[in-house]
C-alpha atoms as a PDB file:
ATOM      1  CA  UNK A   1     -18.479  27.667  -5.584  1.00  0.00           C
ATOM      2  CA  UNK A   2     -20.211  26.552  -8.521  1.00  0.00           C
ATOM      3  CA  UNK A   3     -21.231  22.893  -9.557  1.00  0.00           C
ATOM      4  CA  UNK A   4     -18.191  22.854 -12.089  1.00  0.00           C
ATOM      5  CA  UNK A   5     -15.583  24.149  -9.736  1.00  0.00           C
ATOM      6  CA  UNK A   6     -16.729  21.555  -6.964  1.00  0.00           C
ATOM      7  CA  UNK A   7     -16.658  18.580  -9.200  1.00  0.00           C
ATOM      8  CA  UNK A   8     -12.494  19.325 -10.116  1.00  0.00           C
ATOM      9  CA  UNK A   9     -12.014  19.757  -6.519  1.00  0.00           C
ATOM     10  CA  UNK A  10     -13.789  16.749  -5.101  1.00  0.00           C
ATOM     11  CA  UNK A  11     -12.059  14.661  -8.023  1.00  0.00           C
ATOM     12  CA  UNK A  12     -10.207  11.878  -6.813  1.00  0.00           C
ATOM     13  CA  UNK A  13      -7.729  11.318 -10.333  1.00  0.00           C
ATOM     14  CA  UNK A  14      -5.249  13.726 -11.223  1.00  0.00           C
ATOM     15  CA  UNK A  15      -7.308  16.524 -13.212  1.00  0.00           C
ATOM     16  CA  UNK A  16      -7.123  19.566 -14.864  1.00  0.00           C
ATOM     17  CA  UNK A  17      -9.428  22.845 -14.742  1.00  0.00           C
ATOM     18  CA  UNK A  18      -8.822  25.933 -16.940  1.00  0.00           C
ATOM     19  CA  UNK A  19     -10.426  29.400 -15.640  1.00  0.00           C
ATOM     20  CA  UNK A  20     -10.761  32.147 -17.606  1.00  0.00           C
ATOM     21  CA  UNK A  21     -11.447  36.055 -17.162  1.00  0.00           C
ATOM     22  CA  UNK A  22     -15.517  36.998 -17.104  1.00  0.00           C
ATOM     23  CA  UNK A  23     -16.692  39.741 -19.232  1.00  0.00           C
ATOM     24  CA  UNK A  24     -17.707  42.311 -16.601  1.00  0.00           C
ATOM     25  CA  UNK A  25     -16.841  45.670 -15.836  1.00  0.00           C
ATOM     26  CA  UNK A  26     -13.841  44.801 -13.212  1.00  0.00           C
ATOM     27  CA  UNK A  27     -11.943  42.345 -15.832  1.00  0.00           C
ATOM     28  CA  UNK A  28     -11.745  45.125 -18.677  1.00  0.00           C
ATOM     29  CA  UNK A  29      -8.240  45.568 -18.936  1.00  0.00           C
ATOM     30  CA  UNK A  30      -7.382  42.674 -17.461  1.00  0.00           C
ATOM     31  CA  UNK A  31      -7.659  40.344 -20.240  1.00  0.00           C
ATOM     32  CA  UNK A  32      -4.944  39.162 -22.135  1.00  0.00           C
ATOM     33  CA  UNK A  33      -2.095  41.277 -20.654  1.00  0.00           C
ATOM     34  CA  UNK A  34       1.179  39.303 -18.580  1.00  0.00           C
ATOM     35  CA  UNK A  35       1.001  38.484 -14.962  1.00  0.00           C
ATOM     36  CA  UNK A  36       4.030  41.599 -14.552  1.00  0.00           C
ATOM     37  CA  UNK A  37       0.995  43.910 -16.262  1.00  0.00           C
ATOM     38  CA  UNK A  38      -1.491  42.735 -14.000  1.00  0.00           C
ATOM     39  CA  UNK A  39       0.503  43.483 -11.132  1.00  0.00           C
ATOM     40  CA  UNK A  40       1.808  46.591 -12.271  1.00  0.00           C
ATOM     41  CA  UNK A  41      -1.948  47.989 -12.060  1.00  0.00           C
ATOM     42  CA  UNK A  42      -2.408  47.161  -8.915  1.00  0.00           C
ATOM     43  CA  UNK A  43      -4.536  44.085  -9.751  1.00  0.00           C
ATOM     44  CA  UNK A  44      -4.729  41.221  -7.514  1.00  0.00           C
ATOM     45  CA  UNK A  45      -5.872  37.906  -9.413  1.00  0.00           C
ATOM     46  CA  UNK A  46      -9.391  37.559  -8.477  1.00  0.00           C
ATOM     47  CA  UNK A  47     -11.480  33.928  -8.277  1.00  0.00           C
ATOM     48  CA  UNK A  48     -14.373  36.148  -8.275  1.00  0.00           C
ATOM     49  CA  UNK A  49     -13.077  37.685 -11.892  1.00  0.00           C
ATOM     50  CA  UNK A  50     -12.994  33.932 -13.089  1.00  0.00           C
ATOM     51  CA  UNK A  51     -15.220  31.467 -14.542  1.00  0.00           C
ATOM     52  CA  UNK A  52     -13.921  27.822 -14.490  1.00  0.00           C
ATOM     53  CA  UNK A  53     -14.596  27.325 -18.466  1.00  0.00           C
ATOM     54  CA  UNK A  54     -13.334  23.247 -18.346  1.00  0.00           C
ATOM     55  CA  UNK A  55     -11.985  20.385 -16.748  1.00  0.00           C
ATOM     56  CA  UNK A  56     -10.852  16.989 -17.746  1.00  0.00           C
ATOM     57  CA  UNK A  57      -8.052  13.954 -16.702  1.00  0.00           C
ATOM     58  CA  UNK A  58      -4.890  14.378 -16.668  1.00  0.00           C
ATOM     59  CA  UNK A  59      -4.007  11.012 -18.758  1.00  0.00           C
ATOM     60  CA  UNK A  60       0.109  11.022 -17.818  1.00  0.00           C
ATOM     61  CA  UNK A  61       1.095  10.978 -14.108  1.00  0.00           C
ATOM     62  CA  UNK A  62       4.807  10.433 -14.714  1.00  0.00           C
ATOM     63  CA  UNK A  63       5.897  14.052 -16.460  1.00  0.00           C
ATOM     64  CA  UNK A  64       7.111  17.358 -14.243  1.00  0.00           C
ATOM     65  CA  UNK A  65       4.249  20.583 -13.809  1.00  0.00           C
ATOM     66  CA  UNK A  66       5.887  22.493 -16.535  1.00  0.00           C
ATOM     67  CA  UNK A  67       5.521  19.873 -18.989  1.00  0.00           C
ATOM     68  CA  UNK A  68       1.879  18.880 -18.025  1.00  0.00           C
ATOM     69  CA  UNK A  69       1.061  22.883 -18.605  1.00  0.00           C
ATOM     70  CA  UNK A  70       3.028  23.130 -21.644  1.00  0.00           C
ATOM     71  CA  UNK A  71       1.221  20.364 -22.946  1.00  0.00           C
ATOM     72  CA  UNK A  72      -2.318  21.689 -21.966  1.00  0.00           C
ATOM     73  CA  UNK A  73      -1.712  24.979 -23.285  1.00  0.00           C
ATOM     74  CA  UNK A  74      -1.069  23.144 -26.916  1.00  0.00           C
ATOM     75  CA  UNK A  75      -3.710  21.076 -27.022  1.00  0.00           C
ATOM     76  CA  UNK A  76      -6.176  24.587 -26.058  1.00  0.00           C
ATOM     77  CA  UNK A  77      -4.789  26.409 -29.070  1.00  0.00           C
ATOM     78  CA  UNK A  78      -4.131  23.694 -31.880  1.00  0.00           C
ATOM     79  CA  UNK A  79      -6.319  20.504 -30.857  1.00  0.00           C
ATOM     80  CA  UNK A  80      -9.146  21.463 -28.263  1.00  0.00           C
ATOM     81  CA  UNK A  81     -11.624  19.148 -27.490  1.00  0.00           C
ATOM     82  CA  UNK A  82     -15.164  19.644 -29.174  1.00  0.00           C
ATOM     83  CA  UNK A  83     -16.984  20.580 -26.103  1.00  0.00           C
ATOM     84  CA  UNK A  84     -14.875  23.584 -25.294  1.00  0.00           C
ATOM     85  CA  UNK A  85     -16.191  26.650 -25.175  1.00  0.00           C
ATOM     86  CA  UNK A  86     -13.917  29.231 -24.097  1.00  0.00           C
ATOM     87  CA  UNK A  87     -11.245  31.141 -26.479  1.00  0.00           C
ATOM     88  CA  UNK A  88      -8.193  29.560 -27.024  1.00  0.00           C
ATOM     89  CA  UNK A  89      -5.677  29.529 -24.254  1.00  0.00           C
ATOM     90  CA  UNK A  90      -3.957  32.407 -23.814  1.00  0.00           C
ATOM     91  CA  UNK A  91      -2.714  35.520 -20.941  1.00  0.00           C
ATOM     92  CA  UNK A  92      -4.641  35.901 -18.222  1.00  0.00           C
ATOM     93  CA  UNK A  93      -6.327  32.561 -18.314  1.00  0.00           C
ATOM     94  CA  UNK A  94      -5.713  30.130 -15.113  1.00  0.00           C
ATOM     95  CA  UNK A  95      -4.570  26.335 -15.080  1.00  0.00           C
ATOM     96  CA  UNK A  96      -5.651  24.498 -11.981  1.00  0.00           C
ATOM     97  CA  UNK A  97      -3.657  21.281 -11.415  1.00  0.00           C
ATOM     98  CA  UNK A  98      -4.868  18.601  -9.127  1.00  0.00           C
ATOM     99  CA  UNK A  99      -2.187  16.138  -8.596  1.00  0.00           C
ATOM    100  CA  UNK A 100      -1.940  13.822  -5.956  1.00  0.00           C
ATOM    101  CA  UNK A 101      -4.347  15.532  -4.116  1.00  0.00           C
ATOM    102  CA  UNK A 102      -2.559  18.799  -4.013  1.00  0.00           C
ATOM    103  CA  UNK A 103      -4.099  22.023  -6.186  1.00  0.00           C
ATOM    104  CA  UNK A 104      -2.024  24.202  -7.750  1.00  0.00           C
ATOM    105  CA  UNK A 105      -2.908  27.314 -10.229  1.00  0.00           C
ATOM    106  CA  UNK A 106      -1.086  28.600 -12.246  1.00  0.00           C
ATOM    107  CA  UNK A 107      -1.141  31.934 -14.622  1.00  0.00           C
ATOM    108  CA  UNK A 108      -0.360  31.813 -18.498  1.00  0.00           C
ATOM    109  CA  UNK A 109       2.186  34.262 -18.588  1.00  0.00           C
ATOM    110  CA  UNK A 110       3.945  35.685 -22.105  1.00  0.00           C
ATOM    111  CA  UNK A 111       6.326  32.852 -21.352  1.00  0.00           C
ATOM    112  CA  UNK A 112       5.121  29.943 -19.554  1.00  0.00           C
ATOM    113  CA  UNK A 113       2.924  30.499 -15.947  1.00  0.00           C
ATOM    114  CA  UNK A 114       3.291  32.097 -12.743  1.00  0.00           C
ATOM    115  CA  UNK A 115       1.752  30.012 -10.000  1.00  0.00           C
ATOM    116  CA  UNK A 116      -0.821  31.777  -7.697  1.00  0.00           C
ATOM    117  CA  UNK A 117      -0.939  30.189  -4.664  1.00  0.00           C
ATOM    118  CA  UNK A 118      -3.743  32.009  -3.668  1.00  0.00           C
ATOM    119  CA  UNK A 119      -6.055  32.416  -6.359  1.00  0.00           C
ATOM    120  CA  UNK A 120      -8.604  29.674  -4.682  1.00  0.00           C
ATOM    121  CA  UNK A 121     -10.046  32.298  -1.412  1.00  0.00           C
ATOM    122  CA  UNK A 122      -9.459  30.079   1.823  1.00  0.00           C
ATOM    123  CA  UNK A 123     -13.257  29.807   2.360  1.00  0.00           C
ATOM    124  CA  UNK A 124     -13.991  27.825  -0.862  1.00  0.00           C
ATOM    125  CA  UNK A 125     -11.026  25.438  -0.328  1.00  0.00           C
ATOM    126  CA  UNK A 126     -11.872  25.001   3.306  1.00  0.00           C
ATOM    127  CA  UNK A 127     -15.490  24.701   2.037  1.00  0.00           C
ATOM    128  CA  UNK A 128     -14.423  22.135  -0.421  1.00  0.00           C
ATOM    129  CA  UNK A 129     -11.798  20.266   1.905  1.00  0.00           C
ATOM    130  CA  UNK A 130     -14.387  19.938   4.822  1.00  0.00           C
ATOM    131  CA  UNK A 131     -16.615  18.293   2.008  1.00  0.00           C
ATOM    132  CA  UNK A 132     -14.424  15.576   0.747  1.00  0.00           C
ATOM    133  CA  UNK A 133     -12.129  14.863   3.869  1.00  0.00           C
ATOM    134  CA  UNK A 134     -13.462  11.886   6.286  1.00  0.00           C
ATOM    135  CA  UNK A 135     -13.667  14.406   9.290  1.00  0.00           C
ATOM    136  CA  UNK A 136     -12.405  17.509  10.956  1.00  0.00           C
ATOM    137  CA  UNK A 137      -8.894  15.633  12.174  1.00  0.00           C
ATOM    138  CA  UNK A 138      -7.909  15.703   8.580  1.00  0.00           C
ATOM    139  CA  UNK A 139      -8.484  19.344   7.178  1.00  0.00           C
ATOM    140  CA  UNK A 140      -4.972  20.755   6.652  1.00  0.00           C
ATOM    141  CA  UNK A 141      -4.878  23.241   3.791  1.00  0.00           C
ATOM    142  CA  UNK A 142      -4.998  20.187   0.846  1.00  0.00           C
ATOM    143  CA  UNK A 143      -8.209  18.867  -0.820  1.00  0.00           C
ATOM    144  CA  UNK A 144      -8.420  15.613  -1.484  1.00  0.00           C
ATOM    145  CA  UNK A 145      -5.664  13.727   0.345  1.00  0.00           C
ATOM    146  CA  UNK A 146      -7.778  12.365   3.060  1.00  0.00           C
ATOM    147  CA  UNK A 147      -5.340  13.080   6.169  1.00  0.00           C
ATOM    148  CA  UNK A 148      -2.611  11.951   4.139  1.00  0.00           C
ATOM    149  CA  UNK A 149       0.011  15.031   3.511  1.00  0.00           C
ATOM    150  CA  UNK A 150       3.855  13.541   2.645  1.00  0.00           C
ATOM    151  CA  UNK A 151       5.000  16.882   3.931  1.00  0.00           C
ATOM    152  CA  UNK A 152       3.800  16.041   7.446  1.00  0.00           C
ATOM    153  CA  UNK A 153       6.829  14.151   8.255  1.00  0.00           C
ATOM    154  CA  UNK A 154       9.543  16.153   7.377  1.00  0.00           C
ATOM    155  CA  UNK A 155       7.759  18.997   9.481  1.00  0.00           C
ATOM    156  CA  UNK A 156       8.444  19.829  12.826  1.00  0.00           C
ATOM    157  CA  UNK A 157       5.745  19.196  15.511  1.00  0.00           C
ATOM    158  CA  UNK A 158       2.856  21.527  16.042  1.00  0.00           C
ATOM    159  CA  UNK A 159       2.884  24.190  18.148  1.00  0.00           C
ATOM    160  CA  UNK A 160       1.041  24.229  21.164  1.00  0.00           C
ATOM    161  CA  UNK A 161       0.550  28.057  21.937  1.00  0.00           C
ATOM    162  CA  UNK A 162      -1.932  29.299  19.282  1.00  0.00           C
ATOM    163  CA  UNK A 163      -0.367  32.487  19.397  1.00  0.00           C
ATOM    164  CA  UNK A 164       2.509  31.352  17.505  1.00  0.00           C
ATOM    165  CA  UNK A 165       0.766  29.164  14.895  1.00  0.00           C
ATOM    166  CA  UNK A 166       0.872  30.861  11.431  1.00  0.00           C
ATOM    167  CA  UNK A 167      -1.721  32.029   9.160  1.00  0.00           C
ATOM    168  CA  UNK A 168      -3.711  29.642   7.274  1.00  0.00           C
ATOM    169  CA  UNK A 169      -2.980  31.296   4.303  1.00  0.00           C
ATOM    170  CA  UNK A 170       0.926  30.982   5.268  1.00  0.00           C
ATOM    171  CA  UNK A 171       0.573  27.269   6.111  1.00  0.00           C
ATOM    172  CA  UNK A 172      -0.818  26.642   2.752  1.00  0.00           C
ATOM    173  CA  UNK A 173       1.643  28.362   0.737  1.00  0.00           C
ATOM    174  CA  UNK A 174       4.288  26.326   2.860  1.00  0.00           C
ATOM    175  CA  UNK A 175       2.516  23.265   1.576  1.00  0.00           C
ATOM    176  CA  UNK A 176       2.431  24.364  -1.707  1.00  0.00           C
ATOM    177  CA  UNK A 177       6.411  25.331  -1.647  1.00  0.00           C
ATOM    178  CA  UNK A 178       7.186  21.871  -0.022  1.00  0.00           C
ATOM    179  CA  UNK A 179       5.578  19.908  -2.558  1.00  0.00           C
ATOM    180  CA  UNK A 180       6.423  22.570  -6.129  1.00  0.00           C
ATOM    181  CA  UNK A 181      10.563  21.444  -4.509  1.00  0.00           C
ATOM    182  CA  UNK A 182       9.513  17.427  -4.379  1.00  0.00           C
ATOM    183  CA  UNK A 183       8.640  17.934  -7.937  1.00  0.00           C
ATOM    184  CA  UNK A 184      11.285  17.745 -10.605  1.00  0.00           C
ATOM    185  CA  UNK A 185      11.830  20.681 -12.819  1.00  0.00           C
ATOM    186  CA  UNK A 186      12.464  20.810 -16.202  1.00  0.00           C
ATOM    187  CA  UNK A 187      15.269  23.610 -16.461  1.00  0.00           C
ATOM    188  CA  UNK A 188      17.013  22.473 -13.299  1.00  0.00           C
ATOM    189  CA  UNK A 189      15.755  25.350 -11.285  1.00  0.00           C
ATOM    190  CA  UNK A 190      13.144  25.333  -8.694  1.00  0.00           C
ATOM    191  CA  UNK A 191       9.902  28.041  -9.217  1.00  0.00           C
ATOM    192  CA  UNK A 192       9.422  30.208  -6.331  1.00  0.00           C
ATOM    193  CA  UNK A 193       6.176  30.771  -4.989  1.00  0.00           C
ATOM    194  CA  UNK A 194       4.856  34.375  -4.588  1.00  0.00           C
ATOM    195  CA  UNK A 195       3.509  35.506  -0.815  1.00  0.00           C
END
C-alpha cells in the first residue's frame, strides 16, 4: 500500500480517492472499455493494475452515492483541480468513497458505475484497519469506524462454531450490501452488489 492510498484510508472525514489503470503490459486493453467488456475478457479488476492518481474531501455529507459520483465525475472532466494529474475521468477508472467510515469503489461504467466490492485485496484493508482501529476487538471488515458498525445491531449473534462462520471476503460484502440499502437511491431502486 502506498503512502497515498494509506492516507485516504486512515482519513477520518468523508473523502474521495480516484484510481486509475497503470500503463503496463497487463492493463493494455483494459483501458477505457465498460465494466461488461472487462468482464467479458475474462478480466478481474485488479488493485495491482491501479494507481491511486488523487484524493480530496468530500465537502457535502447530506446527498445519496450516485449523486456524490455523478458530481465527481463532472468536476474530473470540466473543472479539475490544478494539481491533478491523471486524464480526465473516464471507463475503467475507480472512485473510492469513504463515508462514514465505510469504503466503497466503484467503476465508471458507459453509464454511471458498477461498485466492486472487492477491488481493495483483504490484506491491504486488514493491513489498513489493524492500523487505524484502537485494538484487535474492533477489526470487522470496515476502516475507520473504530468498533462502531450500525449494522451490528440488526445482525444476528455470532456464531460460535468456526466452522460455520463465513468468509471474510463474504462478511464484507454483507457489510457493504447492508449499508449501499441504508443509503437512499436516486432512481428508487436499490444497486446490487456483485459476489
Amino acid at each position: 500500500m502506498n503512502n497515498a492510498e494509506n492516507s485516504f484510508l486512515n482519513e477520518q472525514a468523508d473523502s474521495y480517492a480516484i484510481y486509475q489503470l497503470k500503463y503496463i503490459p497487463e492493463t493494455r486493453g483494459l483501458r477505457f472499455i465498460s465494466f461488461a467488456q472487462a468482464v467479458s475478457k475474462g478480466k478481474r479488476i485488479n488493485h495491482d493494475h491501479y494507481d491511486l492518481v488523487y484524493a480530496g474531501r468530500l465537502e457535502k455529507h447530506d446527498r445519496d452515492i450516485g449523486e456524490i459520483l455523478d458530481d465527481l465525475y463532472a468536476q474530473f472532466n470540466l473543472n479539475r483541480p490544478g494539481d491533478f494529474h491523471g486524464h480526465s475521468m473516464s471507463m475503467s477508472d475507480i472512485v473510492a468513497l469513504k463515508i462514514n467510515g465505510f469504503v466503497s469503489f466503484h467503476y465508471v461504467d458507459t453509464f454511471g458505475f458498477q461498485q466492486v466490492p472487492d477491488f481493495l485485496p483483504d490484506n491491504l484493508l486488514h493491513s489498513a484497519e489493524i492500523g487505524l482501529e484502537d485494538d484487535y476487538n474492533m477489526i470487522d471488515g470496515i476502516v475507520g469506524n473504530n468498533g462502531r458498525n450500525p449494522a451490528k445491531k440488526e445482525r444476528k449473534p455470532a456464531v460460535s462454531n468456526t466452522e460455520q462462520r463465513l468468509p471474510f471476503k463474504e462478511q464484507l460484502r454483507l457489510v457493504m450490501q447492508e449499508q449501499v440499502e441504508r443509503m437512499p437511491a436516486r432512481t428508487g431502486r436499490k444497486p446490487e452488489l456483485g459476489r
